[in-house]
Protein backbone atom coordinates (compact mmCIF):
# COMPACT_ATOMS: atom_id res chain seq x y z
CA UNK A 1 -5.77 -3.55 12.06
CA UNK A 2 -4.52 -1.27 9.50
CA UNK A 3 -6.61 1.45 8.22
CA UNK A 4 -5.15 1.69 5.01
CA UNK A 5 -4.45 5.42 5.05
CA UNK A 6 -1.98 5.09 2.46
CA UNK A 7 -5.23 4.88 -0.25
CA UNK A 8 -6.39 7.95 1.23
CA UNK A 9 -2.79 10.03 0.33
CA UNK A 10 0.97 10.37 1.12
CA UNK A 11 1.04 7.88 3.88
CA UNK A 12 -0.92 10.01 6.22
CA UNK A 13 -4.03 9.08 7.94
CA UNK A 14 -7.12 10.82 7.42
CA UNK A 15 -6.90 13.17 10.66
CA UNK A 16 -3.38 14.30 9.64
CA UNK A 17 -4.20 14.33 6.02
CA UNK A 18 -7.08 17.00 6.93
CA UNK A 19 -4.95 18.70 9.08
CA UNK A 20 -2.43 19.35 6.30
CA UNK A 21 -4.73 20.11 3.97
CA UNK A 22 -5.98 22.92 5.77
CA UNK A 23 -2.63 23.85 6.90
CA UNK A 24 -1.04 24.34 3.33
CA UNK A 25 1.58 22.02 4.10
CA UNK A 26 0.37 18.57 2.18
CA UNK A 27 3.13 19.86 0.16
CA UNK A 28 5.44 18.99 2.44
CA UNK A 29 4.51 15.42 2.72
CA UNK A 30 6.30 13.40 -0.17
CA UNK A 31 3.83 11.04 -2.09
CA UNK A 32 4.57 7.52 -1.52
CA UNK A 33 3.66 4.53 -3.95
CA UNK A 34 5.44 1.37 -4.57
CA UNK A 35 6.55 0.53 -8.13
CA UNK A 36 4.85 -2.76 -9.21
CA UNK A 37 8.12 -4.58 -9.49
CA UNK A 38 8.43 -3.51 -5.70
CA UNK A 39 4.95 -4.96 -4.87
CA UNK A 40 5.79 -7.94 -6.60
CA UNK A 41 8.98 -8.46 -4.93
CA UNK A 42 7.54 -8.15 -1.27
CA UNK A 43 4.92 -10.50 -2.43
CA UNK A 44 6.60 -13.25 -3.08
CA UNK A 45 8.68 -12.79 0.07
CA UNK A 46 5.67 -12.62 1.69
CA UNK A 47 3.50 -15.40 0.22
CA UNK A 48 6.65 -18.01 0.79
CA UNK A 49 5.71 -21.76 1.54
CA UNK A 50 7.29 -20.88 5.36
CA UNK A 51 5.67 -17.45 5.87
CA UNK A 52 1.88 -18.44 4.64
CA UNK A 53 0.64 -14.80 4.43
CA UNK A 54 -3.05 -14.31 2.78
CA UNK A 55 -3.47 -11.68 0.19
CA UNK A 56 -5.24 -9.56 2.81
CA UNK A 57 -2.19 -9.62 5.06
CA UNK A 58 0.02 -9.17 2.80
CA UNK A 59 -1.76 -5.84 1.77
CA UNK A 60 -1.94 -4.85 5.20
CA UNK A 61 2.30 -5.27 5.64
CA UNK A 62 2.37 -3.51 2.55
CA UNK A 63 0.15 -0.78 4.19
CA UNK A 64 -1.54 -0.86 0.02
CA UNK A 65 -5.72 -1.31 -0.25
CA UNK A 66 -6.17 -5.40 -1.01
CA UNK A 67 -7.61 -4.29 -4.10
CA UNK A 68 -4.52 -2.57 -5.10
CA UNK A 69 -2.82 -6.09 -4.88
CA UNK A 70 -5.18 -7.82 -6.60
CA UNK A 71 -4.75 -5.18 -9.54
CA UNK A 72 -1.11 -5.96 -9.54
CA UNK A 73 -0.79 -9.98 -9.00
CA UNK A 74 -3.66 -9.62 -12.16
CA UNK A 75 -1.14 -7.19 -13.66
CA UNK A 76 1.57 -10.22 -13.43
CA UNK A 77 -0.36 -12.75 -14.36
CA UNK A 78 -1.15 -10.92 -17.66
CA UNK A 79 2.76 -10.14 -18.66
């Protein structure tokens, strides 16, 4: 099951996250986030009538926090 590291920063877990933190070289790790219109896109992929992925497994393929999706399919629902 997927830890969702990517909430805690730059795609790292939280051992390597430390780690680089300590080091000085977080710098060196590029942040990563997905653009909405990217989460959106891999969601409905995802949530097809053939592929019948949940919100919380689609969050995990994602590797983004379940509340982070439900922030953005709120976010589409609003536009």
């Amino acid at each position: 099951m997927m830890t969702h590291a990517r909430a805690h920063a730059r795609g790292l877990c939280v051992a390597c996250y430390d780690r680089a933190l300590r080091d000085g070289t977080l710098i060196d790790f590029e942040l990563k986030r997905l653009t909405h219109n990217e989460v959106m896109g891999e969601v409905e992929i995802l949530s097809r009538k053939g592929e019948g992925f949940t919100s919380g497994q689609i969050a995990d393929r994602l590797n983004i926090h379940p509340v982070t999706l439900d922030r953005h399919l709120k976010r589409s629902r609003n536009v």
